[in-house]
N, C-alpha and C. Protein backbone atom coordinates (compact mmCIF):
# COMPACT_ATOMS: atom_id res chain seq x y z
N UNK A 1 0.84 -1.18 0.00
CA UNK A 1 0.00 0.00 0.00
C UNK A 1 0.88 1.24 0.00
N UNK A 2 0.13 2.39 -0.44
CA UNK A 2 1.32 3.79 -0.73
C UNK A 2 1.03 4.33 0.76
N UNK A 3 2.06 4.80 0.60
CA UNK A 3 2.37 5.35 2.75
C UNK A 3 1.30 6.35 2.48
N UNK A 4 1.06 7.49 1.77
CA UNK A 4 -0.18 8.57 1.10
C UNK A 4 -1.27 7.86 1.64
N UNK A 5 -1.64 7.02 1.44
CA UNK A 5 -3.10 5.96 1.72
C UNK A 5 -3.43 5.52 3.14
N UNK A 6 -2.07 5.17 3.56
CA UNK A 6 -1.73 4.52 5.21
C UNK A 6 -1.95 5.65 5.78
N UNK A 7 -1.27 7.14 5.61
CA UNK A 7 -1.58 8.04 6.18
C UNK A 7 -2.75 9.05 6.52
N UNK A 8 -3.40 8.35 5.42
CA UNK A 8 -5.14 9.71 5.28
C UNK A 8 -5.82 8.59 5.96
N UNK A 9 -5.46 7.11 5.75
CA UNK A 9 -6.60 6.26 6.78
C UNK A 9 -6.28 6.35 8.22
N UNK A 10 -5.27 7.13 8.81
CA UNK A 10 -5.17 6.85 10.12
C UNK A 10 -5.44 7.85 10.91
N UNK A 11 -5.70 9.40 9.93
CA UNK A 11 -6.04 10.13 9.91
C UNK A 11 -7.65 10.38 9.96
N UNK A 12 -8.10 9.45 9.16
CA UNK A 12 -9.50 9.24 9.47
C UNK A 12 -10.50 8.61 10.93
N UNK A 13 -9.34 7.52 11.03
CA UNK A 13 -9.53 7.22 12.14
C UNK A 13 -9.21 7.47 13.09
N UNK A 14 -8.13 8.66 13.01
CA UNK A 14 -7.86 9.30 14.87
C UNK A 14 -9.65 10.35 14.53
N UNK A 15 -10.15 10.76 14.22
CA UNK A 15 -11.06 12.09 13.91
C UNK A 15 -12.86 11.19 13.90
N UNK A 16 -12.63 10.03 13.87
CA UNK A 16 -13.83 9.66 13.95
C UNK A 16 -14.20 9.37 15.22
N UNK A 17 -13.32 8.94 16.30
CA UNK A 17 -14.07 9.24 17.64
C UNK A 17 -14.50 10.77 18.46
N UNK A 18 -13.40 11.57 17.87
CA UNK A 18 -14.00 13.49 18.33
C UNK A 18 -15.44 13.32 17.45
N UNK A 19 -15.38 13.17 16.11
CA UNK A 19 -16.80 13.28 15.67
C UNK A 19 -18.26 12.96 16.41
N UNK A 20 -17.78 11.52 16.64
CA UNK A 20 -18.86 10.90 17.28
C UNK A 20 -18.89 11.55 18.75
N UNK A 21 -17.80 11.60 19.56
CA UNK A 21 -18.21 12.16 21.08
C UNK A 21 -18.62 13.70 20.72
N UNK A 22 -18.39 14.48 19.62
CA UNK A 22 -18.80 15.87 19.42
C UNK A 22 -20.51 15.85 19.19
N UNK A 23 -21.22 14.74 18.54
CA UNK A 23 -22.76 14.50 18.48
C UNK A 23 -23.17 13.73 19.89
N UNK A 24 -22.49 13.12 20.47
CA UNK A 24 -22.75 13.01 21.65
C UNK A 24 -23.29 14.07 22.75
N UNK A 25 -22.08 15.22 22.84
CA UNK A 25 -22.40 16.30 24.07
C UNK A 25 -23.07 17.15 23.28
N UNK A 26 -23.60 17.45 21.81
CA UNK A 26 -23.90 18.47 21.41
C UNK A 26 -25.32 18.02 21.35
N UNK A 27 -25.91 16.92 21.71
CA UNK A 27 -27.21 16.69 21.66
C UNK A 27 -27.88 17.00 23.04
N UNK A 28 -29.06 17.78 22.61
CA UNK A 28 -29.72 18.56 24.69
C UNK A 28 -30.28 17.88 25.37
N UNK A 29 -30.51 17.80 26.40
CA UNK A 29 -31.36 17.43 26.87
C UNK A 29 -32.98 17.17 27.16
N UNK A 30 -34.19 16.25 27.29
CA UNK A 30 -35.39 16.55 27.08
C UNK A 30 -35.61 18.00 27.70
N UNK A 31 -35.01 18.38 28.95
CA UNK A 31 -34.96 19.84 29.75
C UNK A 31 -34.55 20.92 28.93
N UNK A 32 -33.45 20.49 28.34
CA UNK A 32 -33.14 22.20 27.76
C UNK A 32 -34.14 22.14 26.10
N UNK A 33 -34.69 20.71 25.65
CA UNK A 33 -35.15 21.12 24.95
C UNK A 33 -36.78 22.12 25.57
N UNK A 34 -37.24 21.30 26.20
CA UNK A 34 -38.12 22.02 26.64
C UNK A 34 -37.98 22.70 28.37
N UNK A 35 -37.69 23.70 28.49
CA UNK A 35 -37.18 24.27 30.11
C UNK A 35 -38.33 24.86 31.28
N UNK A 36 -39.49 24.23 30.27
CA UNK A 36 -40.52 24.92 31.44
C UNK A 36 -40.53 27.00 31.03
N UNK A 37 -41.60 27.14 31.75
CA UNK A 37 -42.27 26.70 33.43
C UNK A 37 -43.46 26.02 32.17
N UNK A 38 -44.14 25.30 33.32
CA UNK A 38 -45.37 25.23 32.52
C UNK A 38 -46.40 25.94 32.46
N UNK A 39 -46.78 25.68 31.16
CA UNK A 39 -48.05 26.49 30.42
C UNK A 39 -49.43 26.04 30.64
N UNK A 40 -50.31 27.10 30.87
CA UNK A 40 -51.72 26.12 30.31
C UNK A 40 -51.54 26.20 28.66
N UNK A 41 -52.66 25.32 28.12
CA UNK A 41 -52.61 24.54 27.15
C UNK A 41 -52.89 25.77 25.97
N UNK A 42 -52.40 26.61 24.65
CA UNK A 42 -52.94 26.99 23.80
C UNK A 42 -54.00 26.74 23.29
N UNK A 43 -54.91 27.29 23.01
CA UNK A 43 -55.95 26.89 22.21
C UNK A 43 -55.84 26.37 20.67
N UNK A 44 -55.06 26.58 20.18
CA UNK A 44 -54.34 26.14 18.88
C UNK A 44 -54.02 24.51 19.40
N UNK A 45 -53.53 24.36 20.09
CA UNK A 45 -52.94 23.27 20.46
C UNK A 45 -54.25 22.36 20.54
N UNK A 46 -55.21 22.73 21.81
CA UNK A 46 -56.58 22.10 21.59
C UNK A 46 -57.08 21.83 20.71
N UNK A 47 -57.13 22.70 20.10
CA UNK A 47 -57.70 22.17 18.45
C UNK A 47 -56.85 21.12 17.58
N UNK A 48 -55.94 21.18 17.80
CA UNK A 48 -54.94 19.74 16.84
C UNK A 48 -55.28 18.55 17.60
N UNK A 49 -55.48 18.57 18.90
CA UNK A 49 -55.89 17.14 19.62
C UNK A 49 -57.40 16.70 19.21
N UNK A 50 -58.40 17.84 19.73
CA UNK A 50 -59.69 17.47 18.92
C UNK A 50 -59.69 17.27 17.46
N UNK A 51 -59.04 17.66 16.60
CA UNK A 51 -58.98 17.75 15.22
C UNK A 51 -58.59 15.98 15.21
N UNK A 52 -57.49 15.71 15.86
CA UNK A 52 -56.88 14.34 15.93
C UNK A 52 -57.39 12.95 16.86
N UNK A 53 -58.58 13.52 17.26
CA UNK A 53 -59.63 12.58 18.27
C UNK A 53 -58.98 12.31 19.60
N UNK A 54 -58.14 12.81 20.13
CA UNK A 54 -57.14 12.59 21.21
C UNK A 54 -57.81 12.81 22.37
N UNK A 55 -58.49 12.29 23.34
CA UNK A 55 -59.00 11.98 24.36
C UNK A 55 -58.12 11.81 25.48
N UNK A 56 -57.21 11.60 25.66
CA UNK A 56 -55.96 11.50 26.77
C UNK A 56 -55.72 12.76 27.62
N UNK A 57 -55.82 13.41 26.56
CA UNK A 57 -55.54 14.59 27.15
C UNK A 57 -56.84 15.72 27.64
N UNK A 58 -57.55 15.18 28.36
CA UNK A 58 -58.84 16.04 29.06
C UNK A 58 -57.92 17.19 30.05
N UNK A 59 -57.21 16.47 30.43
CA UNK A 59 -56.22 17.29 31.30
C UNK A 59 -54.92 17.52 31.18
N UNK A 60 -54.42 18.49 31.17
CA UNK A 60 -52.76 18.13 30.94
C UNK A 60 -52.18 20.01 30.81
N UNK A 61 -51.03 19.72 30.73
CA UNK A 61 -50.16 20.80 30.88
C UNK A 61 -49.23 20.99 29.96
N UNK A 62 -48.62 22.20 29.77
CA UNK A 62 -47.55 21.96 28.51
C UNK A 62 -46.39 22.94 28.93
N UNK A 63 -45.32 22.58 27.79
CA UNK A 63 -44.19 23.10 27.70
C UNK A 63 -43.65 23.68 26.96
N UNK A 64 -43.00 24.69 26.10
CA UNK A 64 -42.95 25.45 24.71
C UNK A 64 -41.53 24.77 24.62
N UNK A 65 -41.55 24.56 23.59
CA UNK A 65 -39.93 24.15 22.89
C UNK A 65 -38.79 25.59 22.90
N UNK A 66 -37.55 25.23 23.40
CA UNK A 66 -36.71 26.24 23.24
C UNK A 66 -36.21 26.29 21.57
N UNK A 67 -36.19 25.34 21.02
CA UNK A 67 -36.24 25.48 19.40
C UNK A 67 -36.84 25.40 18.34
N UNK A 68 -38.18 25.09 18.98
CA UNK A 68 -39.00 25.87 17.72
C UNK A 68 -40.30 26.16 18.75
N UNK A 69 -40.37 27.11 18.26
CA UNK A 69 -41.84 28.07 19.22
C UNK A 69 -43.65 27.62 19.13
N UNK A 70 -43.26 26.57 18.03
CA UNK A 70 -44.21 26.30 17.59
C UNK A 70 -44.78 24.53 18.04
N UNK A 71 -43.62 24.20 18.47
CA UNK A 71 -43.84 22.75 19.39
C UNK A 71 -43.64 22.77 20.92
N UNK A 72 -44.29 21.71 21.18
CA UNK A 72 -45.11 21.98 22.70
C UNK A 72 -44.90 20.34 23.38
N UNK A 73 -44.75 20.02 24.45
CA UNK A 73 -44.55 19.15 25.18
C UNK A 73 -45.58 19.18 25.91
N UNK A 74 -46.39 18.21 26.11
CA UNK A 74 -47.47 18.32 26.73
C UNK A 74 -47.40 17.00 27.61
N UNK A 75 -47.86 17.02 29.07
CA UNK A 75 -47.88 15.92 29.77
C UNK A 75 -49.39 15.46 30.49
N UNK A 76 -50.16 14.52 29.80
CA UNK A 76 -51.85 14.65 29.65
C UNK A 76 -52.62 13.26 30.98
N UNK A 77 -53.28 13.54 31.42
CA UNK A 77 -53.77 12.54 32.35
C UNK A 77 -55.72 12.91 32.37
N UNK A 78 -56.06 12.07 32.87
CA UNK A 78 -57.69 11.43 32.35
C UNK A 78 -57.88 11.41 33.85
N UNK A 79 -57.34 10.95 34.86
CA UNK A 79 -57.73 10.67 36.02
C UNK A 79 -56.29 11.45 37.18
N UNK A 80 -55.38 12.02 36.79
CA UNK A 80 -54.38 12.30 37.57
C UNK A 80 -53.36 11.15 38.51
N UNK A 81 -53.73 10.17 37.75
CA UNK A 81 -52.68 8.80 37.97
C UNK A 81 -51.76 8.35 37.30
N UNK A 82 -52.55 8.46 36.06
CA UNK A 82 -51.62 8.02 34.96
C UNK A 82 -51.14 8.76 34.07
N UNK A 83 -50.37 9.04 33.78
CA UNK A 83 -49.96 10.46 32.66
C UNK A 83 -49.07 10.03 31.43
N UNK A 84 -49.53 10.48 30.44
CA UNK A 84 -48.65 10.14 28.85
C UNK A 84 -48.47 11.39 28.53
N UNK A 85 -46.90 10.92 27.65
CA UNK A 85 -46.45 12.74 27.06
C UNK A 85 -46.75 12.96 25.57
N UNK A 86 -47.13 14.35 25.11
CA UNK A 86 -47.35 14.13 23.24
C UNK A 86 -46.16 15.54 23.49
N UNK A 87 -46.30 15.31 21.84
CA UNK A 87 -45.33 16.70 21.15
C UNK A 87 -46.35 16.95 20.23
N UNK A 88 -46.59 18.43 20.81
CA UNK A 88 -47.60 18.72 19.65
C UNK A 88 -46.63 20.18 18.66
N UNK A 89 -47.47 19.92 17.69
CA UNK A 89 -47.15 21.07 16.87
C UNK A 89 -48.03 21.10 16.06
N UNK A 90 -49.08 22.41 16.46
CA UNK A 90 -50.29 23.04 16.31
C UNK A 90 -49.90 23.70 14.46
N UNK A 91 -49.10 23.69 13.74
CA UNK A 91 -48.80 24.98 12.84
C UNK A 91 -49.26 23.91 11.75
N UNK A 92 -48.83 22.42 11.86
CA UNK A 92 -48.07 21.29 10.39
C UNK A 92 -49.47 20.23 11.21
N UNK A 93 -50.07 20.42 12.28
CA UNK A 93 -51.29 19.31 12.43
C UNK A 93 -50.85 18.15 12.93
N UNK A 94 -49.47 18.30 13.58
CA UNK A 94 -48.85 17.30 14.04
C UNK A 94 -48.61 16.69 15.23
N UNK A 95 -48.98 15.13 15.75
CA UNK A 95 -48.96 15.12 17.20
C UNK A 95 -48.40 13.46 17.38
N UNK A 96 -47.45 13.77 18.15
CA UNK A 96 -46.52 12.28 18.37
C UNK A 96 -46.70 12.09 20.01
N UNK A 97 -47.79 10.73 20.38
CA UNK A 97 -47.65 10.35 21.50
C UNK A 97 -48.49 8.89 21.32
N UNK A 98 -49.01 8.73 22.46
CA UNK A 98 -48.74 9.35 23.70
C UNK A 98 -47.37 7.79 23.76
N UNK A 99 -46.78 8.94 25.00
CA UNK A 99 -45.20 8.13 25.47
C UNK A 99 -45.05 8.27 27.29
N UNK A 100 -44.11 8.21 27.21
CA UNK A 100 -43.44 8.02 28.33
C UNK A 100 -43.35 9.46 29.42
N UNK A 101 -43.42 9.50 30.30
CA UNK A 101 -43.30 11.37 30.91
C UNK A 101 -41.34 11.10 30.80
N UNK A 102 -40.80 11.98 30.30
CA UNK A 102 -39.39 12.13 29.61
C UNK A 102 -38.31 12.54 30.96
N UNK A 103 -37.21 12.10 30.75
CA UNK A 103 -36.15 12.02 32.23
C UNK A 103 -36.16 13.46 32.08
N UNK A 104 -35.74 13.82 33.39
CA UNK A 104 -35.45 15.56 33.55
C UNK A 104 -36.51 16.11 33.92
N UNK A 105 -37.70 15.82 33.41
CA UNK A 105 -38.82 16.88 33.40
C UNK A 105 -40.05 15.83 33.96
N UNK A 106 -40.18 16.64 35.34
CA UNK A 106 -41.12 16.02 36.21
C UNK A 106 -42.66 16.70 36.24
N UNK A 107 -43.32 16.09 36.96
CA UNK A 107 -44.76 16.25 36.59
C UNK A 107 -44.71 17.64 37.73
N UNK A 108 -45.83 18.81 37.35
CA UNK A 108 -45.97 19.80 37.77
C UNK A 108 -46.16 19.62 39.36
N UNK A 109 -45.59 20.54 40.35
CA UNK A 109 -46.02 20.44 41.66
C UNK A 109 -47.27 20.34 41.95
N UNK A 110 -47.92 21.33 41.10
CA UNK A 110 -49.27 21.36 41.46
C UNK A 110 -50.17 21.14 40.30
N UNK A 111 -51.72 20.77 40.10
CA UNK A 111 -52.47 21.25 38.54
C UNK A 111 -53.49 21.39 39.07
């Protein structure tokens, strides 16, 4: 093999572990994506759940996204026992749940 070849591959491979640990720490947290405080619910937002038959959420609380203003973390309960989380985004009609209540971000002191 030409030493030219030996040298750009070892080169590649000292730079692919900074890469990977650089997408590692540069990815946020569920917290800093969404940092609170909590919100009551937009009415925009209401309307994408009724629009989407979503019943889970009779009750629930939300969170505004620090990167896009337009998505919302919402943490929804029917009886105040059980609670599932959506991501809504009221703008595109879009709603991903229900899941898990997300590490970092605990259920409101009070509702």
């Amino acid at each position: 093999m030409p030493t030219g070849f030996v040298s750009r591959l070892l080169i590649v491979f000292a730079f692919v572990p900074l890469a990977c640990s650089a997408d590692a720490r540069s990815k946020p947290s569920p917290a800093e994506i969404y940092p609170g405080p909590w919100l009551e619910i937009p009415q925009e937002v209401r309307e994408v759940l009724t629009l989407r038959k979503i019943s889970a959420c009779n009750q629930a609380v939300g969170r505004q996204s620090s990167r896009s203003p337009r998505e919302y973390l919402l943490y929804c309960t029917r009886d105040e026992s059980r609670w599932t989380s959506w991501v809504v985004q009221p703008s595109v009609h879009k709603v991903d749940g229900p899941g898990t209540l997300l590490d970092g971000i605990p259920l409101p002191n009070t509702y």
